[in-house]
C-alpha atoms as a PDB file:
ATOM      1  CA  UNK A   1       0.000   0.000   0.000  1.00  0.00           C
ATOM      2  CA  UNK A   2       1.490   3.318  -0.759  1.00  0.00           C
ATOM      3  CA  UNK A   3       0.627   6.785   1.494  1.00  0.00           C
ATOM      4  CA  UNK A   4       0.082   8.595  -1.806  1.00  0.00           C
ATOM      5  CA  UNK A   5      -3.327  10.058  -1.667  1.00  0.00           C
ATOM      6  CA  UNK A   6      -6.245  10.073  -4.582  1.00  0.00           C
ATOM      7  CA  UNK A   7      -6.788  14.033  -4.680  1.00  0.00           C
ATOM      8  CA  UNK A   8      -9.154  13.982  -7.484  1.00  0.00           C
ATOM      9  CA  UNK A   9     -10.392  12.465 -10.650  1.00  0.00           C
ATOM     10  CA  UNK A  10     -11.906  13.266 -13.473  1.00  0.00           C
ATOM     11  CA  UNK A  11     -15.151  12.250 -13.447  1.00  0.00           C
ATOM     12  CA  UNK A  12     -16.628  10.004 -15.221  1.00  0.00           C
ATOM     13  CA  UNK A  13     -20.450   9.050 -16.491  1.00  0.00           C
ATOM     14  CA  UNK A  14     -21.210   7.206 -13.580  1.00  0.00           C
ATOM     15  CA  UNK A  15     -19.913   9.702 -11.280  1.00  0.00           C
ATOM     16  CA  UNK A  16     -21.709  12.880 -12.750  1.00  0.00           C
ATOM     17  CA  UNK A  17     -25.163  10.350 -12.610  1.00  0.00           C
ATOM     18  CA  UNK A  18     -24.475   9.931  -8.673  1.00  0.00           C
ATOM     19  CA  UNK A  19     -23.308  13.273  -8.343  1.00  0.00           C
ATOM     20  CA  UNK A  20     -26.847  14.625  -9.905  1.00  0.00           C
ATOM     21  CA  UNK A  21     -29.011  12.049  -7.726  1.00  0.00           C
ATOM     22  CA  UNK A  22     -27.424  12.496  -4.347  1.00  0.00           C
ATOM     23  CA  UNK A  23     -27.748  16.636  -5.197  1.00  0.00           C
ATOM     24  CA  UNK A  24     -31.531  15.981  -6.346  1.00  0.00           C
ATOM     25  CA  UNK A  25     -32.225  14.274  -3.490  1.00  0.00           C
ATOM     26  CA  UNK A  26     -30.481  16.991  -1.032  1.00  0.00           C
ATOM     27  CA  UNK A  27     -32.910  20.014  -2.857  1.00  0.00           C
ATOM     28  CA  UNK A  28     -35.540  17.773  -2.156  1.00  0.00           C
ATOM     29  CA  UNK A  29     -35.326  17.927   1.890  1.00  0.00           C
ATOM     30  CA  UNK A  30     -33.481  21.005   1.919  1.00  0.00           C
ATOM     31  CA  UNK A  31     -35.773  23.619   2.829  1.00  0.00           C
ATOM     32  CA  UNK A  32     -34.147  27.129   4.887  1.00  0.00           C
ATOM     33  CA  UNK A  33     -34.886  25.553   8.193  1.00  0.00           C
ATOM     34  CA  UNK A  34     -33.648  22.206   7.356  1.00  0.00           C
ATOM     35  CA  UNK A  35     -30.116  22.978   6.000  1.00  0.00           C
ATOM     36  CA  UNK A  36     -28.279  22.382   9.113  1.00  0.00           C
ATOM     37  CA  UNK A  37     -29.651  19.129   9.510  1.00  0.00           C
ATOM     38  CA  UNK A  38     -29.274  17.800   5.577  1.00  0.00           C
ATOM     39  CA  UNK A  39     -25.602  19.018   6.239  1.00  0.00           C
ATOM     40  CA  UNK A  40     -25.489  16.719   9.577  1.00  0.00           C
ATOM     41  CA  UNK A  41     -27.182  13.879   7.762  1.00  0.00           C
ATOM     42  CA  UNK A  42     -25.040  14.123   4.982  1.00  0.00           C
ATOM     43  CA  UNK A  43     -21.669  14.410   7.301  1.00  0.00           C
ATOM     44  CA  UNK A  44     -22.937  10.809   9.369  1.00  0.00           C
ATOM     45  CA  UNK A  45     -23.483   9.228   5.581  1.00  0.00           C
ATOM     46  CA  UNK A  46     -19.792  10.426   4.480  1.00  0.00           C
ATOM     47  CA  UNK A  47     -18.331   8.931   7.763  1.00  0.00           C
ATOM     48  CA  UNK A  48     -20.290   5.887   7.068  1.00  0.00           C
ATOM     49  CA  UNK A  49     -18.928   5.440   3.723  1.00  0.00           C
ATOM     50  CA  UNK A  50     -15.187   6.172   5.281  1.00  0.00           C
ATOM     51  CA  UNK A  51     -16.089   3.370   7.591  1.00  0.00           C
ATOM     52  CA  UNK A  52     -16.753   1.219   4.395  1.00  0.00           C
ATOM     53  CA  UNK A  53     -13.286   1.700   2.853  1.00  0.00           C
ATOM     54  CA  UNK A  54     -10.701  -1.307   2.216  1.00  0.00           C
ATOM     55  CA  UNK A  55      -8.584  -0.299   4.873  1.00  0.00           C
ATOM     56  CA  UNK A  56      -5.833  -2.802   3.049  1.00  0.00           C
ATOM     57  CA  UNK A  57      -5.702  -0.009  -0.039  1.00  0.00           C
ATOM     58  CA  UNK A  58      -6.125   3.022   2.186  1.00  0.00           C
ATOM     59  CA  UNK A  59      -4.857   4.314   5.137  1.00  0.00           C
ATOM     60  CA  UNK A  60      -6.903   6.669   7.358  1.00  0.00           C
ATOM     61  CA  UNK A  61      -4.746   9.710   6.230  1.00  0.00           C
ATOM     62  CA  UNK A  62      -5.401   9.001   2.239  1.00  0.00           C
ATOM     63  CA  UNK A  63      -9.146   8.528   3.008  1.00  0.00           C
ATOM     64  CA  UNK A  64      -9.407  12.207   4.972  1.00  0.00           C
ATOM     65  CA  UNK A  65      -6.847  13.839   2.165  1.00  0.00           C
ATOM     66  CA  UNK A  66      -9.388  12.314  -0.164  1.00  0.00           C
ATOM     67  CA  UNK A  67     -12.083  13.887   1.497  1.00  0.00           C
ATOM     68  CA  UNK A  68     -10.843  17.230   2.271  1.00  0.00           C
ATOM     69  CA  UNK A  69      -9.764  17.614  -0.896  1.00  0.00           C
ATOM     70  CA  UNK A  70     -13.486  16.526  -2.587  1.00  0.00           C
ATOM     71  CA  UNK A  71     -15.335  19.552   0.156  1.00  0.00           C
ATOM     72  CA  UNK A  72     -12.909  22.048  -1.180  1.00  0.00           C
ATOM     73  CA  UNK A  73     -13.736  21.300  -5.071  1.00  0.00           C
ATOM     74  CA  UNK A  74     -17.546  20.805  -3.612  1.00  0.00           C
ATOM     75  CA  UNK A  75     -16.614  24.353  -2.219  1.00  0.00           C
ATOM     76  CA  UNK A  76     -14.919  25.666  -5.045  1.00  0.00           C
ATOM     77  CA  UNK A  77     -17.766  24.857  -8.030  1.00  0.00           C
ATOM     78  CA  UNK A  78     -20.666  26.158  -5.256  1.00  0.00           C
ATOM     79  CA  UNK A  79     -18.640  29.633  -5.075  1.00  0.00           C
ATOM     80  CA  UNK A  80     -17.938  30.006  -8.567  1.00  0.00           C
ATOM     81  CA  UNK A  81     -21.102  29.465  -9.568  1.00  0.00           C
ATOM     82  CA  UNK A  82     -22.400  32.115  -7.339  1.00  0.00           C
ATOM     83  CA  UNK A  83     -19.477  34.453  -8.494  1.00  0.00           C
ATOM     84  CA  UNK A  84     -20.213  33.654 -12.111  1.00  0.00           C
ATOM     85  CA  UNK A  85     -23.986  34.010 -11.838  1.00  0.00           C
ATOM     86  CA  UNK A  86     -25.693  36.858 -13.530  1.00  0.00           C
ATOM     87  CA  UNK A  87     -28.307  38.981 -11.923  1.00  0.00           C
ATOM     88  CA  UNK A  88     -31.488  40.420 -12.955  1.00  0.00           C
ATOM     89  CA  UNK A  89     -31.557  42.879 -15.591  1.00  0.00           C
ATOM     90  CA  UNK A  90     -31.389  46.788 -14.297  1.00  0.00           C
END
């Protein structure tokens, strides 16, 4: 096993088709006094897909680089959306 960590990928078609369901069904329960809670939710279901790792090909550190990594390009596309978005018309 080698301590080099996955940073990222390129996605793939079966990523971008989980990416688009598990962000469907987060708009679907996210309402403004629910958002805390579909970010708790969602934090429990990332740990308990950690849990599910092959800890023979990973160690704990390449898991959380993996991670950390994936909530700052989560971060990254959210923000430059929002940057990149155009207003109403004056």
């Amino acid at each position: 096993m080698t301590d080099t960590p996955i940073k990222s990928m390129a996605p793939n078609a079966d990523d971008r088709a989980l990416h688009t369901d598990i962000t469907a069904l987060i708009k679907r329960h996210l309402t403004p006094d629910t958002q805390e809670r579909v970010l708790a939710v969602a934090a429990q279901v990332v740990g308990q897909v950690i849990a599910m790792q092959d800890q023979r090909k990973m160690t704990r550190a390449m898991v959380m680089d993996l991670v950390l990594a994936n909530i700052e390009a989560g971060n990254r596309q959210v923000i430059d959306s929002l940057l990149n978005a155009k207003g109403p018309k004056q």
